[in-house]
PDB file of N, CA and C in Angstrom:
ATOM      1  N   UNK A   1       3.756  -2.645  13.809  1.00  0.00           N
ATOM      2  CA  UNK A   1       2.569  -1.838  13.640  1.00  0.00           C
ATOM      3  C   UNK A   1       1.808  -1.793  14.966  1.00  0.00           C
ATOM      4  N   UNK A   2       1.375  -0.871  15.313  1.00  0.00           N
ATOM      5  CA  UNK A   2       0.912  -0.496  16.161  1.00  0.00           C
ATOM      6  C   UNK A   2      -0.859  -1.199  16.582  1.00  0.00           C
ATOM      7  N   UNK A   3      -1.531  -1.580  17.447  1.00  0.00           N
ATOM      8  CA  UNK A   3      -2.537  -2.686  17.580  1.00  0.00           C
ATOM      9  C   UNK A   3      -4.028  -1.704  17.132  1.00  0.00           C
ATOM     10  N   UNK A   4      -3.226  -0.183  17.497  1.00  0.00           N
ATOM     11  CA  UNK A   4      -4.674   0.665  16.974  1.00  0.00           C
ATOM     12  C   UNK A   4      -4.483   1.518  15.368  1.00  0.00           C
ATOM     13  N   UNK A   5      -3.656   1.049  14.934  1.00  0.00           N
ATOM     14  CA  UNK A   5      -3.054   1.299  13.515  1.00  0.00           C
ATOM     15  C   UNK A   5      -4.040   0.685  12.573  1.00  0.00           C
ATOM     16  N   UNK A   6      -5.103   0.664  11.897  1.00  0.00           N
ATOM     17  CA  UNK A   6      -5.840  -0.273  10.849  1.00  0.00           C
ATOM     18  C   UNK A   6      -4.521  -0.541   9.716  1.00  0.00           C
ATOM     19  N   UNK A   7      -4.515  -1.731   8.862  1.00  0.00           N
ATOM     20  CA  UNK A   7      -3.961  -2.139   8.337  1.00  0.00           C
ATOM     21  C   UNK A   7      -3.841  -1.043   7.011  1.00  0.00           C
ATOM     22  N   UNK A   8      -4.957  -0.702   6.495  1.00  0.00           N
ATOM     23  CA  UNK A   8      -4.757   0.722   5.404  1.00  0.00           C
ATOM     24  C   UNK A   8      -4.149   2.188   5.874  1.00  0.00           C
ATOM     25  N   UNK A   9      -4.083   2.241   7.254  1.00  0.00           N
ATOM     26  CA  UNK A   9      -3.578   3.325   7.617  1.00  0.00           C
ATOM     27  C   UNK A   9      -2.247   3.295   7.944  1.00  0.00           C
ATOM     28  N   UNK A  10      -1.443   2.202   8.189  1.00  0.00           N
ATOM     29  CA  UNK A  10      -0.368   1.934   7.985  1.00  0.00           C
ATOM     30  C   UNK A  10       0.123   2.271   6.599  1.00  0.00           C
ATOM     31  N   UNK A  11      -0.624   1.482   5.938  1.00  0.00           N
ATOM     32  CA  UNK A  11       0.217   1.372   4.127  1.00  0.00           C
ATOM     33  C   UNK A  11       0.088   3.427   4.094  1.00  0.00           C
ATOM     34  N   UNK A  12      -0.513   3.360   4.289  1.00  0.00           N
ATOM     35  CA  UNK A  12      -1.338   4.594   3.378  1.00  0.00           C
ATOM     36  C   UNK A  12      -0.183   5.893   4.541  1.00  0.00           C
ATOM     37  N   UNK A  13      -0.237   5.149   5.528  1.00  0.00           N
ATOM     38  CA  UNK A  13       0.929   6.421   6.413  1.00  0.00           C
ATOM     39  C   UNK A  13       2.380   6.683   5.694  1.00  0.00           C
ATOM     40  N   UNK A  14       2.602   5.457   5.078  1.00  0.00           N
ATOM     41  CA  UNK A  14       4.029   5.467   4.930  1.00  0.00           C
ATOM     42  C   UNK A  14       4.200   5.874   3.465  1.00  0.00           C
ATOM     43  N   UNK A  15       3.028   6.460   2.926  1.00  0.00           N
ATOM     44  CA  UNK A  15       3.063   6.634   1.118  1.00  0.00           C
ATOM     45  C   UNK A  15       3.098   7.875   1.209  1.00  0.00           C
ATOM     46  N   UNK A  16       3.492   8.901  -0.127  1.00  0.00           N
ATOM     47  CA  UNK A  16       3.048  10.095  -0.528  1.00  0.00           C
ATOM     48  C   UNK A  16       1.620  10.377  -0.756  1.00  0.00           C
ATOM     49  N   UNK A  17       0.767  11.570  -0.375  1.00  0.00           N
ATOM     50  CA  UNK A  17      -0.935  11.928  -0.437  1.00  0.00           C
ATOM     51  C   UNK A  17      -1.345  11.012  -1.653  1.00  0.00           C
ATOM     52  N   UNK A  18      -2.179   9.972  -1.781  1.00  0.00           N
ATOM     53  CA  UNK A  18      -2.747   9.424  -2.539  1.00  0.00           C
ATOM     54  C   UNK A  18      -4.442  10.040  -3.394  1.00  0.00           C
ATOM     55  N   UNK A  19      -4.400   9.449  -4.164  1.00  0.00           N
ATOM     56  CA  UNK A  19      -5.504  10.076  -4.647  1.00  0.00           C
ATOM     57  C   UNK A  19      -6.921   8.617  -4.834  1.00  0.00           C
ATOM     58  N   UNK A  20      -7.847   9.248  -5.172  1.00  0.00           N
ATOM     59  CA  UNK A  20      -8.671   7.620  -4.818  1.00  0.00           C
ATOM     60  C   UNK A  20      -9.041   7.176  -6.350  1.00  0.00           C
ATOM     61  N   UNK A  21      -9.230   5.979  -6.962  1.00  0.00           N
ATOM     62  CA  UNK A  21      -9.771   6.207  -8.398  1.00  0.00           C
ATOM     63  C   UNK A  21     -10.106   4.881  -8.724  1.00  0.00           C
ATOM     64  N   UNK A  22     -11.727   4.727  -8.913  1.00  0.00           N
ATOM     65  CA  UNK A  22     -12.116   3.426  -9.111  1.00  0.00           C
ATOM     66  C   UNK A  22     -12.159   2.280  -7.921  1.00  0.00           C
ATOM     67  N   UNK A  23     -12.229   2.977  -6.607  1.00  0.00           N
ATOM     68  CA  UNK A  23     -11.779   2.509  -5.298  1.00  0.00           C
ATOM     69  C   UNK A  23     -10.895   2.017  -4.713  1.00  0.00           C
ATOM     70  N   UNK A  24     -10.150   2.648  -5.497  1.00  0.00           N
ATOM     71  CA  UNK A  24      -8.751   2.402  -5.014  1.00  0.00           C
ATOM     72  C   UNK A  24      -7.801   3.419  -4.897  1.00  0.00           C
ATOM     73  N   UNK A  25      -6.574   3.118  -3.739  1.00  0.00           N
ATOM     74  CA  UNK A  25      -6.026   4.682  -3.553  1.00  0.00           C
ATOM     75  C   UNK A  25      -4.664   4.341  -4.567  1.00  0.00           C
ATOM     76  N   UNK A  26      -4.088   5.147  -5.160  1.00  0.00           N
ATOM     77  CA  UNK A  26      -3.250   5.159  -6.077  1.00  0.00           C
ATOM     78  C   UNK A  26      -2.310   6.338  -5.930  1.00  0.00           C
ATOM     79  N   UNK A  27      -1.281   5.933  -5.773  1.00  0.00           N
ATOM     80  CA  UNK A  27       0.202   7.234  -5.668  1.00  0.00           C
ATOM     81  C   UNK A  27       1.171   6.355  -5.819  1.00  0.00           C
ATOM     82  N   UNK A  28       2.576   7.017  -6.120  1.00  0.00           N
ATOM     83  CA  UNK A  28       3.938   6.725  -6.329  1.00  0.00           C
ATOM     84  C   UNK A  28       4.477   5.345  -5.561  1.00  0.00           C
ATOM     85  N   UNK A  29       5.307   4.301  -6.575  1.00  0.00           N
ATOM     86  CA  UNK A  29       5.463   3.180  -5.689  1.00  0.00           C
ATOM     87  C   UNK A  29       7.146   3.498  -5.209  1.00  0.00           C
ATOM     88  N   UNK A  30       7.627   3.252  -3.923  1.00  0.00           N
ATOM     89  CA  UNK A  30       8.672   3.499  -3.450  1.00  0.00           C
ATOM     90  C   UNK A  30       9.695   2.629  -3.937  1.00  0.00           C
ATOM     91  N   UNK A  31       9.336   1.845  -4.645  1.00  0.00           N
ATOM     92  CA  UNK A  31      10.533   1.143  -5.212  1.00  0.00           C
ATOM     93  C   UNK A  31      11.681   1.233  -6.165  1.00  0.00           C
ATOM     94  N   UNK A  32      10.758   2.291  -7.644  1.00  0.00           N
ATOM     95  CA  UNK A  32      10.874   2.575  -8.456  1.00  0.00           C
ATOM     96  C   UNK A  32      10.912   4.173  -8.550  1.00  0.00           C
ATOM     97  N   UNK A  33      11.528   4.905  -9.595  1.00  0.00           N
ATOM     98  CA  UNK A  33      11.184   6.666  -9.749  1.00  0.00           C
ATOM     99  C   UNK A  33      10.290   6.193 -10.594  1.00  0.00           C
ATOM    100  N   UNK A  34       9.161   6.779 -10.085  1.00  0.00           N
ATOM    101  CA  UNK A  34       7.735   6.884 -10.801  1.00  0.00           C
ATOM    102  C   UNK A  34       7.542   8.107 -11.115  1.00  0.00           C
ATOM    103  N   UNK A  35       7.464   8.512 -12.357  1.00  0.00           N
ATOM    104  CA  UNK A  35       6.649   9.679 -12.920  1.00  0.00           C
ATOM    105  C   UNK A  35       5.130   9.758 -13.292  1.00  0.00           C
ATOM    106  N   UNK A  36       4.472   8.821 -12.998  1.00  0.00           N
ATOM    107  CA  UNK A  36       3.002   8.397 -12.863  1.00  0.00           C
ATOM    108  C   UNK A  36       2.929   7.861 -11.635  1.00  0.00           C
ATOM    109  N   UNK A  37       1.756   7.981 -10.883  1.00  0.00           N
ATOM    110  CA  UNK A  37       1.670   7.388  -9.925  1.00  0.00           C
ATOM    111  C   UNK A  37       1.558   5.641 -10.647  1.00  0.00           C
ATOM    112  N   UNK A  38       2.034   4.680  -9.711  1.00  0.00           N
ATOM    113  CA  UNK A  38       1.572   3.335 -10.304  1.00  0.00           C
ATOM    114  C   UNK A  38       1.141   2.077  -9.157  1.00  0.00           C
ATOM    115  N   UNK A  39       1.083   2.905  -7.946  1.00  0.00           N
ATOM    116  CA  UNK A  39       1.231   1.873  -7.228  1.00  0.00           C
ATOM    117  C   UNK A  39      -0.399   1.911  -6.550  1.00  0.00           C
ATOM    118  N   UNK A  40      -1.039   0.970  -6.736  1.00  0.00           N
ATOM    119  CA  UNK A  40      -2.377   0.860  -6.173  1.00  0.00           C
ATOM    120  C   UNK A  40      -2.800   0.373  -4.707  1.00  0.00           C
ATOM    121  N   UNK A  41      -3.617   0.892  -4.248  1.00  0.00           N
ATOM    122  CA  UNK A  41      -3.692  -0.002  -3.159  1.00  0.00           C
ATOM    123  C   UNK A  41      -5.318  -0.381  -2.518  1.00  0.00           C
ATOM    124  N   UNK A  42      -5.741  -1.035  -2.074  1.00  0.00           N
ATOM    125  CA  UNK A  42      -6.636  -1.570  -2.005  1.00  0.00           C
ATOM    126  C   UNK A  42      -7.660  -2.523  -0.615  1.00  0.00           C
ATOM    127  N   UNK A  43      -8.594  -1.860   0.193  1.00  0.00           N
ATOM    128  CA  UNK A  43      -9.117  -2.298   1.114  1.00  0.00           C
ATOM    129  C   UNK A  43     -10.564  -3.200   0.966  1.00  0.00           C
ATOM    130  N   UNK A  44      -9.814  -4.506   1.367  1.00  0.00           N
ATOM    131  CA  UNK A  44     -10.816  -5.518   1.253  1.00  0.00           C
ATOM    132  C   UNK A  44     -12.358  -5.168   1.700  1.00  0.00           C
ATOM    133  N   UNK A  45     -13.541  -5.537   1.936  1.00  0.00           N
ATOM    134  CA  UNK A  45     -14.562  -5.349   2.948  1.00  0.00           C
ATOM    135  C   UNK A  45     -14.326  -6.143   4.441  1.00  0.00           C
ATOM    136  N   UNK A  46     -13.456  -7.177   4.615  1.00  0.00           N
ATOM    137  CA  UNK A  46     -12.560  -7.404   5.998  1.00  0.00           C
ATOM    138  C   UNK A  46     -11.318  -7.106   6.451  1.00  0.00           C
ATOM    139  N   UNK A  47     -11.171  -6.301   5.894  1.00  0.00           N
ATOM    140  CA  UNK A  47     -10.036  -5.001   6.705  1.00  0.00           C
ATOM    141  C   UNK A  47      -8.742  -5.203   5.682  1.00  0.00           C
ATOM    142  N   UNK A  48      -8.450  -6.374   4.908  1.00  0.00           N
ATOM    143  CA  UNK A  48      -7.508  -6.770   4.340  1.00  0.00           C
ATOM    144  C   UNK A  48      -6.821  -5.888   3.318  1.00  0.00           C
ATOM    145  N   UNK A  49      -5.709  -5.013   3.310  1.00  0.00           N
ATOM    146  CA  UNK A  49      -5.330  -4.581   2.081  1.00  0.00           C
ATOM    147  C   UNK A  49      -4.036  -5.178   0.955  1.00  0.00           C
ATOM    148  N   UNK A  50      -5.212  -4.778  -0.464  1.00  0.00           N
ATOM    149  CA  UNK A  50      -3.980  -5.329  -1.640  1.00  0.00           C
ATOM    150  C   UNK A  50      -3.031  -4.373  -1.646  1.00  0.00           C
ATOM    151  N   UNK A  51      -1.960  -4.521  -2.069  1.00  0.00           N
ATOM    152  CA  UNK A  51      -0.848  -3.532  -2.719  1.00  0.00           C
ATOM    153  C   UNK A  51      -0.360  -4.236  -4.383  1.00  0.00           C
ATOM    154  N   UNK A  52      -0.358  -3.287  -4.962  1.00  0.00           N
ATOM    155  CA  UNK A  52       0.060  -3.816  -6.359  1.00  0.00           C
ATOM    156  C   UNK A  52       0.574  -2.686  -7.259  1.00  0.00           C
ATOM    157  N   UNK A  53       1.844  -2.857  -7.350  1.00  0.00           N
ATOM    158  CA  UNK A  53       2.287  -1.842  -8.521  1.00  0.00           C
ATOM    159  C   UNK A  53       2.270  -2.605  -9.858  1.00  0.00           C
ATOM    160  N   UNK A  54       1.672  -1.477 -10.413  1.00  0.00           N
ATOM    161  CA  UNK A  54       1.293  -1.975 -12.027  1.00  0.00           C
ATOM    162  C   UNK A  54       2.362  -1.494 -12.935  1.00  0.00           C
ATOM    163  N   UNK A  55       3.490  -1.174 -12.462  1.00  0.00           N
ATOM    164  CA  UNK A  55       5.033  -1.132 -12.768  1.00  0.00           C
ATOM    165  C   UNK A  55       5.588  -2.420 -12.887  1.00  0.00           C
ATOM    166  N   UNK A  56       5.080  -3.005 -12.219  1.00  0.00           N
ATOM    167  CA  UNK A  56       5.549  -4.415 -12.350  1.00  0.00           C
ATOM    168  C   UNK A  56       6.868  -5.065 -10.636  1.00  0.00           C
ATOM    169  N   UNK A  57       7.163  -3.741  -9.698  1.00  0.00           N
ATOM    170  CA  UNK A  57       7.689  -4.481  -8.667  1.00  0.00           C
ATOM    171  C   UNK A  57       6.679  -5.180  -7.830  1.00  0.00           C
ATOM    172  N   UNK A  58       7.344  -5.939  -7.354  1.00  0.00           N
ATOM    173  CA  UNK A  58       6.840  -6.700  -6.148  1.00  0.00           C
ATOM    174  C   UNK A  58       5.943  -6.464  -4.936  1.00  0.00           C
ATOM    175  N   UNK A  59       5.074  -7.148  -4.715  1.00  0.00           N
ATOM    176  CA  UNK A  59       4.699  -6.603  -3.390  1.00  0.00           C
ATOM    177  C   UNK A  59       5.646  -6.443  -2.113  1.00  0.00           C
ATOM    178  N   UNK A  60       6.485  -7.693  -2.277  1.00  0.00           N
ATOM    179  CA  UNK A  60       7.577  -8.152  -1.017  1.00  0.00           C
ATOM    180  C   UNK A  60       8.516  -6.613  -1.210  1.00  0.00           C
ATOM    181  N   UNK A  61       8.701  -6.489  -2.354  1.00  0.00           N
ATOM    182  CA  UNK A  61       9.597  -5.066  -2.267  1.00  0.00           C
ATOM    183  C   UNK A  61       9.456  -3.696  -2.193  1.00  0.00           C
ATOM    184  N   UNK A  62       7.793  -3.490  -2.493  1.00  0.00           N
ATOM    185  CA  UNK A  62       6.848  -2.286  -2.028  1.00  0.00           C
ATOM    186  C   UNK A  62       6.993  -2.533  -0.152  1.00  0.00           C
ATOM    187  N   UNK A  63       6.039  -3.672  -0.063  1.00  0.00           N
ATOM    188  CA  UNK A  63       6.321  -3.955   1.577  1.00  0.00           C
ATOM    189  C   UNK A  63       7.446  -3.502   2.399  1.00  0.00           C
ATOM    190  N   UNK A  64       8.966  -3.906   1.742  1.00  0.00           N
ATOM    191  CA  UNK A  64      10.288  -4.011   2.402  1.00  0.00           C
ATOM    192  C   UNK A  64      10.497  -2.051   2.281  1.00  0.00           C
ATOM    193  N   UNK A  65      10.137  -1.377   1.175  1.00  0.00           N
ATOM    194  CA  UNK A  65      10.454  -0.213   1.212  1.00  0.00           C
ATOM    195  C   UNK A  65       9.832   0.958   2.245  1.00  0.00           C
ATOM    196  N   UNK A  66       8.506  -0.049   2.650  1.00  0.00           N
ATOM    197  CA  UNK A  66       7.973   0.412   3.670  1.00  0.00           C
ATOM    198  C   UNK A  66       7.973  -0.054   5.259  1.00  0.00           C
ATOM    199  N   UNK A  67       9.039  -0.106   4.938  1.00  0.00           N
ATOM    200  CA  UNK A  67       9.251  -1.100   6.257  1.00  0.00           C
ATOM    201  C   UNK A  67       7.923  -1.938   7.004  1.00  0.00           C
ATOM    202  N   UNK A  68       7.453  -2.616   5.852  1.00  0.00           N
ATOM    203  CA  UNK A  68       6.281  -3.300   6.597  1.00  0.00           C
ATOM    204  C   UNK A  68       6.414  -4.978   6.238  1.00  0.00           C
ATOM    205  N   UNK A  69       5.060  -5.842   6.680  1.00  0.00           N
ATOM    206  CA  UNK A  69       5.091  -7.444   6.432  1.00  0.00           C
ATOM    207  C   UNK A  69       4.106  -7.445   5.760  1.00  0.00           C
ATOM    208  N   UNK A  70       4.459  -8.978   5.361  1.00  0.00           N
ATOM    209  CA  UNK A  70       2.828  -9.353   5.031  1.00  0.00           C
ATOM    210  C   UNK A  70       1.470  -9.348   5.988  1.00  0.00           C
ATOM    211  N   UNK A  71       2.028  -9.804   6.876  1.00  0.00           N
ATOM    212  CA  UNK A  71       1.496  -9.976   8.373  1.00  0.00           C
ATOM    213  C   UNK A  71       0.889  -8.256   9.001  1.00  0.00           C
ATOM    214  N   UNK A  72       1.565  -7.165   8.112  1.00  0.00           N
ATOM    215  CA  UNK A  72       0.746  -5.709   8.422  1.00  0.00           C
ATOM    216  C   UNK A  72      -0.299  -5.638   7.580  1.00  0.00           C
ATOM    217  N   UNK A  73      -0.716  -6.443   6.445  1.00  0.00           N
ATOM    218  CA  UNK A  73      -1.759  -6.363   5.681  1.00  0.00           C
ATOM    219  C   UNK A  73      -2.882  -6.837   5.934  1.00  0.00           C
ATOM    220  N   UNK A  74      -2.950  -7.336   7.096  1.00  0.00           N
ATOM    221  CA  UNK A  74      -4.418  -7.827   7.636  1.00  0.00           C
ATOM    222  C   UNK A  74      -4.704  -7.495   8.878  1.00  0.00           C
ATOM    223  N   UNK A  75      -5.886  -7.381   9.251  1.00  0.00           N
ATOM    224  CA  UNK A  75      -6.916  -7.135  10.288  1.00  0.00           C
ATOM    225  C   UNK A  75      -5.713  -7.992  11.847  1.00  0.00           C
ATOM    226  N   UNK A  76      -5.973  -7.707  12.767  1.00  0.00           N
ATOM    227  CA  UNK A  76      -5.482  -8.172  14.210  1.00  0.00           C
ATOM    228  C   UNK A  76      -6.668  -8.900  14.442  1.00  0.00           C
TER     229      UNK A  76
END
Protein backbone atom coordinates (compact mmCIF):
# COMPACT_ATOMS: atom_id res chain seq x y z
CA UNK A 1 0.00 0.00 0.00
CA UNK A 2 1.06 2.99 -0.92
CA UNK A 3 2.30 5.65 2.26
CA UNK A 4 -0.34 8.31 0.80
CA UNK A 5 -3.10 5.63 0.38
CA UNK A 6 -5.42 6.10 3.81
CA UNK A 7 -6.17 2.74 5.03
CA UNK A 8 -10.17 3.07 3.90
CA UNK A 9 -9.16 4.07 0.58
CA UNK A 10 -7.32 1.14 -0.04
CA UNK A 11 -10.16 -1.32 1.15
CA UNK A 12 -12.70 0.76 -0.47
CA UNK A 13 -10.33 0.98 -3.94
CA UNK A 14 -10.28 -2.56 -4.36
CA UNK A 15 -14.31 -3.11 -3.80
CA UNK A 16 -17.28 -2.61 -6.16
CA UNK A 17 -19.14 1.32 -5.63
CA UNK A 18 -20.29 0.92 -2.09
CA UNK A 19 -23.14 2.42 -0.64
CA UNK A 20 -23.05 4.02 3.04
CA UNK A 21 -25.74 2.75 5.71
CA UNK A 22 -25.73 3.32 9.38
CA UNK A 23 -22.00 4.47 8.93
CA UNK A 24 -20.86 2.11 7.38
CA UNK A 25 -19.90 1.40 3.73
CA UNK A 26 -21.48 -1.85 2.59
CA UNK A 27 -21.12 -3.71 -0.99
CA UNK A 28 -20.41 -7.22 -2.32
CA UNK A 29 -17.83 -9.45 -0.39
CA UNK A 30 -15.18 -10.90 -2.91
CA UNK A 31 -15.09 -14.07 -1.48
CA UNK A 32 -18.39 -15.33 -1.95
CA UNK A 33 -21.25 -14.70 -5.09
CA UNK A 34 -23.20 -12.31 -3.21
CA UNK A 35 -26.57 -11.39 -4.36
CA UNK A 36 -26.95 -8.87 -1.45
CA UNK A 37 -24.38 -6.80 -0.73
CA UNK A 38 -22.89 -8.36 2.72
CA UNK A 39 -19.71 -7.20 3.26
CA UNK A 40 -19.37 -4.15 5.66
CA UNK A 41 -16.79 -2.01 6.23
CA UNK A 42 -15.92 0.35 8.72
CA UNK A 43 -13.64 3.53 9.75
CA UNK A 44 -12.53 3.81 13.21
CA UNK A 45 -12.22 7.69 14.55
CA UNK A 46 -8.15 6.73 14.37
CA UNK A 47 -7.94 5.88 10.93
CA UNK A 48 -8.43 2.10 11.70
CA UNK A 49 -10.73 0.08 9.40
CA UNK A 50 -13.16 -3.00 10.31
CA UNK A 51 -14.02 -5.38 7.52
CA UNK A 52 -16.72 -7.90 8.26
CA UNK A 53 -18.82 -9.99 6.09
CA UNK A 54 -22.01 -10.85 7.65
CA UNK A 55 -21.97 -13.92 5.24
CA UNK A 56 -19.98 -15.33 7.53
CA UNK A 57 -16.24 -15.39 5.49
CA UNK A 58 -13.34 -14.34 7.06
CA UNK A 59 -11.65 -11.30 7.35
CA UNK A 60 -8.13 -13.10 6.49
CA UNK A 61 -10.03 -14.20 3.27
CA UNK A 62 -11.86 -10.85 2.36
CA UNK A 63 -8.20 -9.37 3.02
CA UNK A 64 -6.37 -12.22 0.81
CA UNK A 65 -9.06 -11.53 -2.05
CA UNK A 66 -7.95 -8.16 -1.94
CA UNK A 67 -4.72 -8.55 -2.06
CA UNK A 68 -4.26 -6.78 1.17
CA UNK A 69 -2.85 -7.39 5.20
CA UNK A 70 -3.79 -6.89 8.29
CA UNK A 71 -1.05 -4.50 8.59
CA UNK A 72 -3.16 -2.33 5.49
CA UNK A 73 -5.88 -1.79 8.05
CA UNK A 74 -4.30 0.73 10.08
CA UNK A 75 -3.07 4.23 10.10
CA UNK A 76 1.12 4.50 9.15
Amino acid sequence: MSRNVTPIDAVLGRLPPARVVSGQHVTRCPVHEDKRPSLGIRELSDGTVLVRCYAGCSTEHVLEALGLTYKDLYPR
